[in-house]
N, C-alpha and C. Protein backbone atom coordinates (compact mmCIF):
# COMPACT_ATOMS: atom_id res chain seq x y z
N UNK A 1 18.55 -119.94 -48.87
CA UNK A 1 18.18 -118.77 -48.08
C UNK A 1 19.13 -117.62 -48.42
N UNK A 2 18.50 -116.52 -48.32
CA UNK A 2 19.15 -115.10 -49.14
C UNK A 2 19.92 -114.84 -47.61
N UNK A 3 21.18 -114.53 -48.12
CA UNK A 3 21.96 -113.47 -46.81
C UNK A 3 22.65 -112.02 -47.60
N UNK A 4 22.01 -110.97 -46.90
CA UNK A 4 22.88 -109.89 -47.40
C UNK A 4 23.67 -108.99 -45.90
N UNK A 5 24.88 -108.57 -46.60
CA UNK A 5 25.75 -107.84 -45.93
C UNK A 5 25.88 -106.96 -45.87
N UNK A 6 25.63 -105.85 -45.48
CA UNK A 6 25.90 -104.62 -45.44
C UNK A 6 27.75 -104.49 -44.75
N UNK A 7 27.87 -103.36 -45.60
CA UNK A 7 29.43 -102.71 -44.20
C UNK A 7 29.75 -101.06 -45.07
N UNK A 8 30.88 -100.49 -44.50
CA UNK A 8 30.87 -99.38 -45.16
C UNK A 8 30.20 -97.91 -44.67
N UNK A 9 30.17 -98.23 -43.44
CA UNK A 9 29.21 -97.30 -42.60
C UNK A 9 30.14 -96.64 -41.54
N UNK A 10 29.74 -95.44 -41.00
CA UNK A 10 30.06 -94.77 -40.10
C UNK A 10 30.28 -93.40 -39.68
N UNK A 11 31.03 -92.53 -39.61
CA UNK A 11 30.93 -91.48 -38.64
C UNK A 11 31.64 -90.59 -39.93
N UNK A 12 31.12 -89.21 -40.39
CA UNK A 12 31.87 -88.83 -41.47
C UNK A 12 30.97 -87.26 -41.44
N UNK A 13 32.54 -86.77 -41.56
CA UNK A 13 31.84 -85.09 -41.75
C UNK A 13 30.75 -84.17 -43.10
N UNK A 14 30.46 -83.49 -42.81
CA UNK A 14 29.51 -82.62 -43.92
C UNK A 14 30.12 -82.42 -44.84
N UNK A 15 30.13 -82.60 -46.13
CA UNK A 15 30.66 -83.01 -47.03
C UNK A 15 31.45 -83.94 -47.71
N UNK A 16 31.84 -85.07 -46.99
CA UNK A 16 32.65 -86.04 -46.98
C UNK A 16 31.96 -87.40 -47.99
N UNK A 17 32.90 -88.16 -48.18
CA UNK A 17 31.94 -89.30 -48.80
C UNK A 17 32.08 -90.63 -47.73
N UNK A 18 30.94 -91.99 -47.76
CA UNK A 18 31.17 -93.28 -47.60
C UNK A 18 30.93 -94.00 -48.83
N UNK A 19 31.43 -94.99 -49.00
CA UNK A 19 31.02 -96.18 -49.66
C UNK A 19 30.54 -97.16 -49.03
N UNK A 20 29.05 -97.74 -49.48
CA UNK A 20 28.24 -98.65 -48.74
C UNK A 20 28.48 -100.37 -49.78
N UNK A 21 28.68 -100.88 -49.06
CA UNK A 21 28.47 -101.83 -49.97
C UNK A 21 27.76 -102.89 -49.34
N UNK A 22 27.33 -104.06 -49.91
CA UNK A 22 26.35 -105.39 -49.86
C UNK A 22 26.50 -106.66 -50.40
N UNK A 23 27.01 -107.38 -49.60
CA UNK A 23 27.22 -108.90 -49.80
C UNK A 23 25.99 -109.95 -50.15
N UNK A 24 25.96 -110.61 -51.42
CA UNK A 24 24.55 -111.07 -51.22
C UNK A 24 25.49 -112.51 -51.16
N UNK A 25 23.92 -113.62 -50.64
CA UNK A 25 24.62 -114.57 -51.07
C UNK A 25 23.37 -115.49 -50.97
N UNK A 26 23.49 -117.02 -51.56
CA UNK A 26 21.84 -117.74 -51.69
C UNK A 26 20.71 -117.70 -52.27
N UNK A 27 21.77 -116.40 -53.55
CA UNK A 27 20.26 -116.17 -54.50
C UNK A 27 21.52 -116.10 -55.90
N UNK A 28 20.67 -116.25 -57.05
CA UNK A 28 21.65 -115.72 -58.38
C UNK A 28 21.37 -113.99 -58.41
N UNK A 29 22.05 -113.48 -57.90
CA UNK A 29 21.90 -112.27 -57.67
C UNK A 29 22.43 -111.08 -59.24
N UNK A 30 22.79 -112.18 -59.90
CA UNK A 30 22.45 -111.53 -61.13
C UNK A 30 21.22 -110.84 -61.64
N UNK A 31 20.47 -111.43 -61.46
CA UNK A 31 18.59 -111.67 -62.62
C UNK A 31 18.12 -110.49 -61.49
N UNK A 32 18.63 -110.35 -59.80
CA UNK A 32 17.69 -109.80 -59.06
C UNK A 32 17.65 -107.89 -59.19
N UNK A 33 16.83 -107.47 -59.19
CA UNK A 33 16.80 -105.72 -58.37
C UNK A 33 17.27 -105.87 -57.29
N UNK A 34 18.73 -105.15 -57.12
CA UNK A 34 19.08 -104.52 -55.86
C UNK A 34 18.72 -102.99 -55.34
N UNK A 35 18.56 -103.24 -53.70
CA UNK A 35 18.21 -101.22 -53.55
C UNK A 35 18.46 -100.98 -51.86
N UNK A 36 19.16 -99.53 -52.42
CA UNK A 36 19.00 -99.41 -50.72
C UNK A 36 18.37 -98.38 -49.88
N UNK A 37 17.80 -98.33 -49.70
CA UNK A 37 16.86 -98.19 -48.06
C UNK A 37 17.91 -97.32 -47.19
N UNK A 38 17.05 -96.39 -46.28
CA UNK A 38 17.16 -95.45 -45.04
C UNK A 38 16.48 -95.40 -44.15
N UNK A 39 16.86 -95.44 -42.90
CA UNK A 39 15.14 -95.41 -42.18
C UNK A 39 16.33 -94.16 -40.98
N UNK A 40 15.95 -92.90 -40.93
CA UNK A 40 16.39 -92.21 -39.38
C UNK A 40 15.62 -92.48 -38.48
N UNK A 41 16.13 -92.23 -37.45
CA UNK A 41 14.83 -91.73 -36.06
C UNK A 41 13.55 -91.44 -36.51
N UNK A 42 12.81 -92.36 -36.05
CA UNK A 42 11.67 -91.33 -36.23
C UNK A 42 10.72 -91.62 -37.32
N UNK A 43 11.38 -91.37 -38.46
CA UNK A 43 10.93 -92.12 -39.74
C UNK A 43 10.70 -92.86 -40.08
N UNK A 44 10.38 -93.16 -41.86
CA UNK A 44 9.69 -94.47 -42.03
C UNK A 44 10.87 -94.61 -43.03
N UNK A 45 10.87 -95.83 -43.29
CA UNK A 45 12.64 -96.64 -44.15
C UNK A 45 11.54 -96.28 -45.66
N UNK A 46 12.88 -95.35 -46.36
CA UNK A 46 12.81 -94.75 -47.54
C UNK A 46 13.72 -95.46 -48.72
N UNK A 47 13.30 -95.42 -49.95
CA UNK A 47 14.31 -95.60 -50.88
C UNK A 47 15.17 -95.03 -50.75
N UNK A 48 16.23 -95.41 -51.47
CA UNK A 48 17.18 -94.03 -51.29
C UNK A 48 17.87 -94.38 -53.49
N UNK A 49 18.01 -95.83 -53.65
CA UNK A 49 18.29 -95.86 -54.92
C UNK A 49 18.30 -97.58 -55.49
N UNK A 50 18.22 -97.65 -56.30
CA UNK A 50 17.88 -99.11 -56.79
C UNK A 50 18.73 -99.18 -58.41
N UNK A 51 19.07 -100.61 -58.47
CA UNK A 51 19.27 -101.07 -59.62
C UNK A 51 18.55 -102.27 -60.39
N UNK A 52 18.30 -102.12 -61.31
CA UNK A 52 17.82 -103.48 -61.61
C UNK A 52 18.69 -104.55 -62.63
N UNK A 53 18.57 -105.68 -62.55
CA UNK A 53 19.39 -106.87 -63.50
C UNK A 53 20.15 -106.07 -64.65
N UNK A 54 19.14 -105.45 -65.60
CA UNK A 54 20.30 -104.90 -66.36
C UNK A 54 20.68 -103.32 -66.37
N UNK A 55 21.00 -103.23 -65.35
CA UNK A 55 21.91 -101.81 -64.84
C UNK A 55 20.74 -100.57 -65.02
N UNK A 56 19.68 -100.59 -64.88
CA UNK A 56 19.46 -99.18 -64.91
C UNK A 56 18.87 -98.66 -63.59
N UNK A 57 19.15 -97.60 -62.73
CA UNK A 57 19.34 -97.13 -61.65
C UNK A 57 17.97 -96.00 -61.51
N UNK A 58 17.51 -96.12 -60.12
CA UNK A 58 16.83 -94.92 -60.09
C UNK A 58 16.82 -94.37 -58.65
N UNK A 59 16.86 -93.09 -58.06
CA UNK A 59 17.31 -92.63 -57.01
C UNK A 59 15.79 -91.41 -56.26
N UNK A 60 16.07 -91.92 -55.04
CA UNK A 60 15.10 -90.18 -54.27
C UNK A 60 15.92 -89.14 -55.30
N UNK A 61 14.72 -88.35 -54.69
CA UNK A 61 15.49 -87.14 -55.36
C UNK A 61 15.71 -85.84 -54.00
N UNK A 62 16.28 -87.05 -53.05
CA UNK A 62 17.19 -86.13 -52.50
C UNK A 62 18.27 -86.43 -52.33
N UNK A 63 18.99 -87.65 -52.96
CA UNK A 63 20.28 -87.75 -53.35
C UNK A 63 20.71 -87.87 -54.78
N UNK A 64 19.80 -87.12 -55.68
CA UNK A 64 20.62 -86.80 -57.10
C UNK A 64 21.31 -86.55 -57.10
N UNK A 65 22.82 -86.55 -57.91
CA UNK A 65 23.67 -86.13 -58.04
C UNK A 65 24.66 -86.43 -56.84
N UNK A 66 24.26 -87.10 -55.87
CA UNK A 66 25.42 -86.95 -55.06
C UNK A 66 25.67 -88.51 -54.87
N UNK A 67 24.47 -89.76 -54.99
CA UNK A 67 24.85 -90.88 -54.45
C UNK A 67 25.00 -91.62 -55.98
N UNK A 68 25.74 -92.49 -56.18
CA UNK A 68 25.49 -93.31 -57.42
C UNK A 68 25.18 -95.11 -56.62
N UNK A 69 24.48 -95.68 -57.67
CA UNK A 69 24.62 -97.30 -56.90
C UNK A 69 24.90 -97.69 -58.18
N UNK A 70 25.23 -98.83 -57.99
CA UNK A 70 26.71 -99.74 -58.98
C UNK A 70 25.98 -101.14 -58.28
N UNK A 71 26.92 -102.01 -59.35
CA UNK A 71 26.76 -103.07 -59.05
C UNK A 71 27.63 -104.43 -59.77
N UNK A 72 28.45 -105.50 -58.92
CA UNK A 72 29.08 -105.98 -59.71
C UNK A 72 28.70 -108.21 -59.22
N UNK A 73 27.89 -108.00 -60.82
CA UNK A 73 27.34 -109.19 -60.53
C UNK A 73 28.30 -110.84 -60.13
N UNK A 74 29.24 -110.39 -60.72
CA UNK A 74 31.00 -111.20 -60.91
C UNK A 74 31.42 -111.56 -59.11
N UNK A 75 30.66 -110.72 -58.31
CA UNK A 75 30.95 -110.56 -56.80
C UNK A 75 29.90 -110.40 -55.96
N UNK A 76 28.77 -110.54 -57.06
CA UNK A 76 27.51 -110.31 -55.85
C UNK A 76 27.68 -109.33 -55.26
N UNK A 77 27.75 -108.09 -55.77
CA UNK A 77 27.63 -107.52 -54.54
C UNK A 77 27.01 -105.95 -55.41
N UNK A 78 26.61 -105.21 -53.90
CA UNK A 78 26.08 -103.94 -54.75
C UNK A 78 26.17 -102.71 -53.65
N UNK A 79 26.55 -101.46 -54.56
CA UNK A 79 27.23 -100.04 -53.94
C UNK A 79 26.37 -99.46 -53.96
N UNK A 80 26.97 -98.21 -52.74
CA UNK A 80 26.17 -97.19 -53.02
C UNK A 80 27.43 -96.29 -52.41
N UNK A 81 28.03 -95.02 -53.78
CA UNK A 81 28.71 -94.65 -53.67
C UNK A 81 28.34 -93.06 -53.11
N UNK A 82 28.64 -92.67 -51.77
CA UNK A 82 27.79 -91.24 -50.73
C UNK A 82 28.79 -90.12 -51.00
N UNK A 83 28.24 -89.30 -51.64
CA UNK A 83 29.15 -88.20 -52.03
C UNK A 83 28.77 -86.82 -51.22
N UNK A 84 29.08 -85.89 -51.20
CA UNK A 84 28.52 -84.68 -50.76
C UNK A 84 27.33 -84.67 -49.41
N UNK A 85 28.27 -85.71 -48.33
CA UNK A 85 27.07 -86.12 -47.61
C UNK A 85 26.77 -84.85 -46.64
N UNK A 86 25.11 -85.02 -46.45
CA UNK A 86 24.77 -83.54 -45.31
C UNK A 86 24.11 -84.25 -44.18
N UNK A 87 24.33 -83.60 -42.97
CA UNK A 87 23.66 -83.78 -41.65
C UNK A 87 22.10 -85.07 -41.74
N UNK A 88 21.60 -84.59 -42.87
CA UNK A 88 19.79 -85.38 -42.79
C UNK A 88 20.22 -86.89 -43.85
N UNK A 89 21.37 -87.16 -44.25
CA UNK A 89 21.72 -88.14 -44.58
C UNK A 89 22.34 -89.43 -43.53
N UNK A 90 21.81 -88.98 -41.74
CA UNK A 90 22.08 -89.66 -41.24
C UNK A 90 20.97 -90.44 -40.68
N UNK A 91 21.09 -92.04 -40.80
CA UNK A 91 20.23 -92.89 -40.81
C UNK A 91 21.13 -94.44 -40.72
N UNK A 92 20.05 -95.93 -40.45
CA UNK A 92 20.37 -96.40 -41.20
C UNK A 92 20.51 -96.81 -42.28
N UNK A 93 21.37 -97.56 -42.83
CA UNK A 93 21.43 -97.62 -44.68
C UNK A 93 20.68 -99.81 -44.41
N UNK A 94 19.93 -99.67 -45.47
CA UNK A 94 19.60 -101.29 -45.64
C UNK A 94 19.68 -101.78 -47.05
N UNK A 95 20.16 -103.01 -47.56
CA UNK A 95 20.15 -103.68 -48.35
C UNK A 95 19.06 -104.50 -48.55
N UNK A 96 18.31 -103.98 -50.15
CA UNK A 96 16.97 -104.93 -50.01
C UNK A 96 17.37 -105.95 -51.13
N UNK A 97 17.41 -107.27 -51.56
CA UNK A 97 17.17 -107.89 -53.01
C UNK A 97 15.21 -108.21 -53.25
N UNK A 98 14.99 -107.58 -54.22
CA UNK A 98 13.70 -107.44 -54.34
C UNK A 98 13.59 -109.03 -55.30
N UNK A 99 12.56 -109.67 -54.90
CA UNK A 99 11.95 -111.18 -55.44
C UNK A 99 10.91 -111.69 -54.82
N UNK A 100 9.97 -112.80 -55.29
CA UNK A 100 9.06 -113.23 -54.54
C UNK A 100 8.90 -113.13 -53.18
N UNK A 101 9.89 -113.18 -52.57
CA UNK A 101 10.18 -112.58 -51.48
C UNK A 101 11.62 -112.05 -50.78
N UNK A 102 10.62 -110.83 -50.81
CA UNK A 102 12.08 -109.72 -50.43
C UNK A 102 12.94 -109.44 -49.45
N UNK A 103 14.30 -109.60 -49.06
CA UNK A 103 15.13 -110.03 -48.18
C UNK A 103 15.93 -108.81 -47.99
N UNK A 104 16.27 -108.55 -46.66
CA UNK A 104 17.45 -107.55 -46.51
C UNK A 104 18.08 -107.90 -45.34
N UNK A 105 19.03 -106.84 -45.71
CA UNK A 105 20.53 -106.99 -44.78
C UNK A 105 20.14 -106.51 -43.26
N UNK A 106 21.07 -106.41 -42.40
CA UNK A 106 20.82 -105.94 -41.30
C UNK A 106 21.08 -104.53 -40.67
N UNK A 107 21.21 -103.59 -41.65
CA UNK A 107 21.53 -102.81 -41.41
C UNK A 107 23.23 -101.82 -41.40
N UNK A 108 23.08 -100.91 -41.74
CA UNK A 108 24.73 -100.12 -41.26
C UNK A 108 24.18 -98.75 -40.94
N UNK A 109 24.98 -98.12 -40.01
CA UNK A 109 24.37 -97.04 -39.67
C UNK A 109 25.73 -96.09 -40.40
N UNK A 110 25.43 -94.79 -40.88
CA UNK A 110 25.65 -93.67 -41.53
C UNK A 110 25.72 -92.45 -40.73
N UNK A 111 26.65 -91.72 -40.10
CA UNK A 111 26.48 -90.37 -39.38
C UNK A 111 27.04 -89.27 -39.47
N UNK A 112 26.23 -88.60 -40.09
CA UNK A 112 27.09 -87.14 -40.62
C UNK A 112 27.10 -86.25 -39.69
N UNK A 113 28.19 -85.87 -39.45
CA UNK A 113 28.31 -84.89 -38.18
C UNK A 113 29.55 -84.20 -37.96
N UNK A 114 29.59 -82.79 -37.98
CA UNK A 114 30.98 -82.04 -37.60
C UNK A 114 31.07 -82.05 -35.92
C-alpha cells in the first residue's frame, strides 16, 4: 500500500519562498510520475507541476518560473521548490503518485499573507 507525506507548509509572506516536499513509501517510486496538486476554497484541485520517471517536468502556467519540482529517487521523495509566492497561491498543496491506481498524500496547507 502507497503512503505519501506531505510537510513543508505554512504561513509565508508575498514574495517569500516554501519548500514542499513528499515522502513516498510502498511503491518503487522510481519508475512512478510524481505531481502536485492545489485545491483553494472554493475550487477544484489543480495541477500545479509534475515529474515523470525520467526527470522531465511540466508546470500550470501560473507558476512558471517561480515553482520548480525535483525529485530524488535515492529518498523517495519529491519537491516542489515555491518561489516568488503571491496571495492566490494559497491553497492546499497534495501529493499525487500517478499508477494503476493513483494515490495521494493528505494534504499541507500553504498561506500567503502579509
Amino acid at each position: 500500500q502507497v503512503q505519501l507525506v506531505e510537510s513543508g507548509g505554512g504561513l509565508v509572506q508575498p514574495g517569500g519562498s516554501l519548500r514542499l516536499s513528499c515522502a513516498a513509501s510502498g511503491s518503487i517510486f522510481s519508475i512512478n510520475t510524481m505531481g502536485w496538486y492545489r485545491q483553494a476554497p472554493g475550487k477544484k484541485r489543480e495541477l500545479v507541476a509534475a515529474t515523470t520517471s525520467g526527470g522531465s517536468t511540466n508546470y500550470a502556467d501560473s507558476v512558471k518560473g517561480r515553482f520548480t519540482i525535483s525529485r530524488d529517487n535515492a529518498k523517495n521523495t519529491v519537491y516542489l521548490q515555491m518561489n516568488s509566492l503571491k496571495p492566490e497561491d494559497t491553497a492546499v498543496y497534495y501529493c499525487k503518485m500517478y499508477g494503476k491506481m493513483d494515490s495521494w498524500g493528505q494534504g499541507t496547507q500553504v498561506t500567503v499573507s502579509s
